[in-house]
N, C-alpha and C. Protein backbone atom coordinates (compact mmCIF):
# COMPACT_ATOMS: atom_id res chain seq x y z
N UNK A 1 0.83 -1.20 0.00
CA UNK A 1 0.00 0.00 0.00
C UNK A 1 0.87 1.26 0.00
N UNK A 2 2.04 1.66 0.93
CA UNK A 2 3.05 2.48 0.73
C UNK A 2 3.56 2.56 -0.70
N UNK A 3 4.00 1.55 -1.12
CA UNK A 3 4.12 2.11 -2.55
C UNK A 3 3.85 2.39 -3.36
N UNK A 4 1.87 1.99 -3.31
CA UNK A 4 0.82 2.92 -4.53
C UNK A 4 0.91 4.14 -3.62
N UNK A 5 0.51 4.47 -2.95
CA UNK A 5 0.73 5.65 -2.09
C UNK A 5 1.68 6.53 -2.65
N UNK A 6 3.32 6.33 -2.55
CA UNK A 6 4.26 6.73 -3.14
C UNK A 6 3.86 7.22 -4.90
N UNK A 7 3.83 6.34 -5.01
CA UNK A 7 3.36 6.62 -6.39
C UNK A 7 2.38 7.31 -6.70
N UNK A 8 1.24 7.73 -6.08
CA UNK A 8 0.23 8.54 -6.43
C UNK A 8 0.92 10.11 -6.07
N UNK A 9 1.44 10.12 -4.88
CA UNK A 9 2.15 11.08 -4.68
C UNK A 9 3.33 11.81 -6.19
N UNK A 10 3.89 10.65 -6.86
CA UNK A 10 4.95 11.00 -7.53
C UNK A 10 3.83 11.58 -8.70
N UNK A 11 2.64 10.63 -9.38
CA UNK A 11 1.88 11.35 -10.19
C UNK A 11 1.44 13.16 -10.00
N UNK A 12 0.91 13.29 -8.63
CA UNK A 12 0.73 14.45 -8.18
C UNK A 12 1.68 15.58 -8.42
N UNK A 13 3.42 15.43 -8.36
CA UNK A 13 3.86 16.19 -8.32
C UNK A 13 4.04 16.72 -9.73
N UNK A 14 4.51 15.12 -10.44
CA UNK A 14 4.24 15.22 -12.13
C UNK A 14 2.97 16.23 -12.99
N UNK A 15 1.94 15.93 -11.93
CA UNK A 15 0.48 17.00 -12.66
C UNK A 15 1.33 18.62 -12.32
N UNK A 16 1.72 18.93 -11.29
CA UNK A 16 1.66 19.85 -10.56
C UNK A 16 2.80 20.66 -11.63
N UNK A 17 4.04 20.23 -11.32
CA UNK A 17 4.80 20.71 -12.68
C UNK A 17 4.55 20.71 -14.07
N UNK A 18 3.73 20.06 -14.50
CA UNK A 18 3.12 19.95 -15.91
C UNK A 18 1.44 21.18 -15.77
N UNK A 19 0.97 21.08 -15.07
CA UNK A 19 -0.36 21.70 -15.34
C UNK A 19 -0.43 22.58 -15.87
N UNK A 20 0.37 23.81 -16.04
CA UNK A 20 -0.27 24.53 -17.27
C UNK A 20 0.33 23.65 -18.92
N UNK A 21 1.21 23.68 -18.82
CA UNK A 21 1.20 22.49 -20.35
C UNK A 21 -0.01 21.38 -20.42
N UNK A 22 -0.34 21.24 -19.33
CA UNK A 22 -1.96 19.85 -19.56
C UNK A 22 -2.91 20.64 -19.34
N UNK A 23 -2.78 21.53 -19.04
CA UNK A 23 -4.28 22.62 -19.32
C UNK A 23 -5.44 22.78 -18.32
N UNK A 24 -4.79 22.13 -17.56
CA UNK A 24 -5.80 21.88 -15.94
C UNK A 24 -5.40 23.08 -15.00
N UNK A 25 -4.36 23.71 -14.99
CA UNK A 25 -3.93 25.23 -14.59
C UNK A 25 -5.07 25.65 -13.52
N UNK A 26 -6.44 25.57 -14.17
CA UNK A 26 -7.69 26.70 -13.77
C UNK A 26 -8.22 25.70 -13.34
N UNK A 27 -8.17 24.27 -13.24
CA UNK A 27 -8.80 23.48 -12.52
C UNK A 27 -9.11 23.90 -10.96
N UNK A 28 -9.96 23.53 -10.40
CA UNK A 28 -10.08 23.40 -8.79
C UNK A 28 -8.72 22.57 -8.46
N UNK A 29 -8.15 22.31 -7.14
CA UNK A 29 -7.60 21.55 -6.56
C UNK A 29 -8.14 20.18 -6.41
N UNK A 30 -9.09 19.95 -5.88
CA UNK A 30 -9.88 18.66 -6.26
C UNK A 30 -9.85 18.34 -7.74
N UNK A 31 -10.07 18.83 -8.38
CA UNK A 31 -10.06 18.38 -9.67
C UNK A 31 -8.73 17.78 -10.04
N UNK A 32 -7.49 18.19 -10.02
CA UNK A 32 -6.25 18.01 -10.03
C UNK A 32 -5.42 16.81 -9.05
N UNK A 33 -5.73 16.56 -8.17
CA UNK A 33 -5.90 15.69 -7.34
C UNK A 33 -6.46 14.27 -7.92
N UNK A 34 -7.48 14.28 -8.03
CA UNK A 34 -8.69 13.34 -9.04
C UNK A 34 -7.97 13.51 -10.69
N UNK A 35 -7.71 14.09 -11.12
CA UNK A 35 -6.86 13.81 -12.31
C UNK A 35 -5.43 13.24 -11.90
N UNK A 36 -4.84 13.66 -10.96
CA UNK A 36 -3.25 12.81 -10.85
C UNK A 36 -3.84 11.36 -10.68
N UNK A 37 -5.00 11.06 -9.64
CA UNK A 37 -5.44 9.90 -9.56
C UNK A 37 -5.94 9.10 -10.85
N UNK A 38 -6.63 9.63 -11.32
CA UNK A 38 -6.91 8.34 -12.81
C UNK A 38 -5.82 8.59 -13.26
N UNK A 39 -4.93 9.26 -13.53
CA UNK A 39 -3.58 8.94 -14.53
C UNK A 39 -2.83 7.89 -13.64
N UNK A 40 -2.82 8.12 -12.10
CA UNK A 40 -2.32 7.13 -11.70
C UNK A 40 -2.68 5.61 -11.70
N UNK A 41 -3.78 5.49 -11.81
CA UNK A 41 -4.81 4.49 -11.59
C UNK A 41 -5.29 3.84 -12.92
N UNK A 42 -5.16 4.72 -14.24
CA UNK A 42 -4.94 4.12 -15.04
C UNK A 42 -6.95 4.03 -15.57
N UNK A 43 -7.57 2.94 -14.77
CA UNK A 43 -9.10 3.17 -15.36
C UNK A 43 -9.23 2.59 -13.38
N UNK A 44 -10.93 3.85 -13.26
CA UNK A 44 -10.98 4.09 -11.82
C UNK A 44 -12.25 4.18 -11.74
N UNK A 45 -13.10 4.39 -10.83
CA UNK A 45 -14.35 4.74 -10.67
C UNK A 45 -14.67 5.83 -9.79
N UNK A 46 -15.33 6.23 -9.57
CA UNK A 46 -16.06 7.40 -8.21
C UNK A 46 -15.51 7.08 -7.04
N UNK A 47 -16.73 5.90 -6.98
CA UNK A 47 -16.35 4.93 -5.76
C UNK A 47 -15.13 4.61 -5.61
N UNK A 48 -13.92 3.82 -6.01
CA UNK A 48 -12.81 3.98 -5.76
C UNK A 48 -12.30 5.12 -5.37
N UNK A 49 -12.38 6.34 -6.34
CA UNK A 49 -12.03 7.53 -5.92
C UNK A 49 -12.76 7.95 -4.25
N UNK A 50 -13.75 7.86 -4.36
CA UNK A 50 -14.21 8.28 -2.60
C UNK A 50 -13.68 7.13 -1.78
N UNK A 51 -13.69 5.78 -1.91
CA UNK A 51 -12.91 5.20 -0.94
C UNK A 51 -11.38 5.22 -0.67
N UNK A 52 -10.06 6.02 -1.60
CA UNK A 52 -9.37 5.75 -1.34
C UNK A 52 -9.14 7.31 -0.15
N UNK A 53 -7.93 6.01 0.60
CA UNK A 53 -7.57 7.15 1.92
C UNK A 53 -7.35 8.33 1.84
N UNK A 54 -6.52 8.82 0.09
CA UNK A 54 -6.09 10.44 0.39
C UNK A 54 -7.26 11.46 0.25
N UNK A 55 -8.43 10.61 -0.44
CA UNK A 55 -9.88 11.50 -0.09
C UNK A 55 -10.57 11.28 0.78
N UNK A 56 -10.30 10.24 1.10
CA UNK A 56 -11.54 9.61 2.40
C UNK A 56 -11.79 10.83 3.62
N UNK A 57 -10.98 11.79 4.02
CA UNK A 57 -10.67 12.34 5.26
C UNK A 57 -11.30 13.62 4.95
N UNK A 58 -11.00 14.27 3.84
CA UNK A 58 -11.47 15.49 3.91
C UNK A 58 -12.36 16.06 2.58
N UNK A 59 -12.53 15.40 1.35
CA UNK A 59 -13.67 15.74 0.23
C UNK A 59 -14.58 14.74 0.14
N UNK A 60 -16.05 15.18 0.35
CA UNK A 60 -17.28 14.44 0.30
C UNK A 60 -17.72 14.45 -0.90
N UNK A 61 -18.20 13.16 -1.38
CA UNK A 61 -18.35 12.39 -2.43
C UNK A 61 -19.27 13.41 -3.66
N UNK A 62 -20.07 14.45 -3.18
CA UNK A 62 -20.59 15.21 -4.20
C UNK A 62 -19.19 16.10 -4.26
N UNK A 63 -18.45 16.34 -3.74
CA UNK A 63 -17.41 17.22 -3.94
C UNK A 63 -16.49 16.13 -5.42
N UNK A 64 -16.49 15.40 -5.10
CA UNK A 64 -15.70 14.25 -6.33
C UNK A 64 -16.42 14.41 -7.12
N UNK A 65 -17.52 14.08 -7.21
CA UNK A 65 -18.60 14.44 -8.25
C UNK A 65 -18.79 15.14 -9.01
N UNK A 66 -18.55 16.44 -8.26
CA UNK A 66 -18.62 17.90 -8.81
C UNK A 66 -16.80 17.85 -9.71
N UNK A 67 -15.85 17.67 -9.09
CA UNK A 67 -14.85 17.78 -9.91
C UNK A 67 -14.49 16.68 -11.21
N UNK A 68 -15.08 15.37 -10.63
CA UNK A 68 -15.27 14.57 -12.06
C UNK A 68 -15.91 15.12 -13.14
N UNK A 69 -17.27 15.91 -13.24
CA UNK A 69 -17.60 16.32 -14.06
C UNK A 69 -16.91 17.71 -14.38
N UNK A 70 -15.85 18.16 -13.38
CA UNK A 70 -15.40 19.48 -14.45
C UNK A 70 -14.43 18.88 -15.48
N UNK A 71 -13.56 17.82 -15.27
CA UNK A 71 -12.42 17.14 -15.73
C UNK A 71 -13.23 17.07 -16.89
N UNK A 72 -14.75 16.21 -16.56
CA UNK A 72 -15.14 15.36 -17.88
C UNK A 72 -15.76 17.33 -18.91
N UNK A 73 -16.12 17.54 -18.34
CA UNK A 73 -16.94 18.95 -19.33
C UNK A 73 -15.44 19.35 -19.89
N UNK A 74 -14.37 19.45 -19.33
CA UNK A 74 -13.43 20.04 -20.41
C UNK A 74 -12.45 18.96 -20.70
N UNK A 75 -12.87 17.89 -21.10
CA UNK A 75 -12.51 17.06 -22.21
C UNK A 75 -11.11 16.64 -21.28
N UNK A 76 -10.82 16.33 -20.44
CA UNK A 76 -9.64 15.62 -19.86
C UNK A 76 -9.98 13.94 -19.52
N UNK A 77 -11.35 13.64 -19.41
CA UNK A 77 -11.00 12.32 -18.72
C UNK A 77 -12.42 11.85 -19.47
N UNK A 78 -12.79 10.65 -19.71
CA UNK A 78 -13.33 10.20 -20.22
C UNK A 78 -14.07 8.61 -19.33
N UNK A 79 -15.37 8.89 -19.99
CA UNK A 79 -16.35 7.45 -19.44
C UNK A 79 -16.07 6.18 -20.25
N UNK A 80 -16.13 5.01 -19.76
CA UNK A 80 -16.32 3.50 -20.70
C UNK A 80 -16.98 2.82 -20.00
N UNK A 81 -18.14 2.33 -20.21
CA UNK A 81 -19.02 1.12 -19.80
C UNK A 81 -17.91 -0.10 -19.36
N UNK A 82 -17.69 -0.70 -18.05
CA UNK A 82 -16.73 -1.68 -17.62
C UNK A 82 -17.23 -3.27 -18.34
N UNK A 83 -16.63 -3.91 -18.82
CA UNK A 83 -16.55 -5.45 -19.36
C UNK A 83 -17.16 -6.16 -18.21
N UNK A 84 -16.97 -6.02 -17.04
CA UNK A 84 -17.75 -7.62 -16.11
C UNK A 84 -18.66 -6.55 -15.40
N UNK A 85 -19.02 -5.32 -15.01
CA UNK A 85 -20.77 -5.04 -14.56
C UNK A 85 -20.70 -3.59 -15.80
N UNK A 86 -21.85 -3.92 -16.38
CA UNK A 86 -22.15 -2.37 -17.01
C UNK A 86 -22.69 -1.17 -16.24
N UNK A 87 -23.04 -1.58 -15.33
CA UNK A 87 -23.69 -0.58 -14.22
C UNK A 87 -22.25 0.42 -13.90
N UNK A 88 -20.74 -0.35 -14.09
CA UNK A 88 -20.05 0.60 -13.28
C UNK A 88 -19.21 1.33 -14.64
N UNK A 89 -19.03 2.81 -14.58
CA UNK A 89 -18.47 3.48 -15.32
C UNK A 89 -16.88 3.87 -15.36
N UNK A 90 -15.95 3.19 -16.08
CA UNK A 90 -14.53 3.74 -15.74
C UNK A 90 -14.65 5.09 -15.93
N UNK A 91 -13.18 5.42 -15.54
CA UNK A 91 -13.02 7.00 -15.76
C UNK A 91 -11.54 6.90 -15.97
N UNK A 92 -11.15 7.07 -17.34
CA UNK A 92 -9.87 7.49 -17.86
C UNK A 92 -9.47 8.90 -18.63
N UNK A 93 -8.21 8.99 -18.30
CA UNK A 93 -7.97 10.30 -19.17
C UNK A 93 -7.74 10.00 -20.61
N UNK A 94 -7.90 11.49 -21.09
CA UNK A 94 -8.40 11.09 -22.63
C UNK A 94 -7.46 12.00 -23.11
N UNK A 95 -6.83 11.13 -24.28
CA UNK A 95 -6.09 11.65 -24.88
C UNK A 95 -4.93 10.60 -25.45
């Protein structure tokens, strides 16, 4: 677990120095956060996103919500119907 940890961290810093070249600059902080995470994560859900620990403590799940859909309205991250339940929606970045 320390070393996805580590690693989400290393994505984070990667967004952080890159963000105005990736165009998320004007993003919220949550939003940016939740984008280092699916790049880290690769294909993710909500739910994952609200259960993992570095959100669990302090952004409530309409707060994820609200920044998933800014990611998704300006074209950074993208939906796919999942292969074993269709009910659950990945969330990858697009591009």
């Amino acid at each position: 677990m320390e070393t996805k940890r580590c690693k989400l961290f290393e994505a984070k810093k990667y967004v952080k120095r890159y963000e105005t070249k990736l165009g998320i600059n004007t993003m919220s902080k949550t939003a940016k956060d939740i984008y280092s995470f699916v790049a880290h994560e690769n294909e993710t859900t909500i739910a994952k996103i609200n259960r993992h620990p570095f959100f669990v403590e302090d952004i409530s799940l309409s707060t994820i919500k609200r920044a998933v859909e800014e990611l998704s309205c300006n074209d950074f991250i993208k939906f796919t119907r999942s292969p074993r339940d269709t009910r659950e929606r990945l969330i990858t970045i697009k591009g």
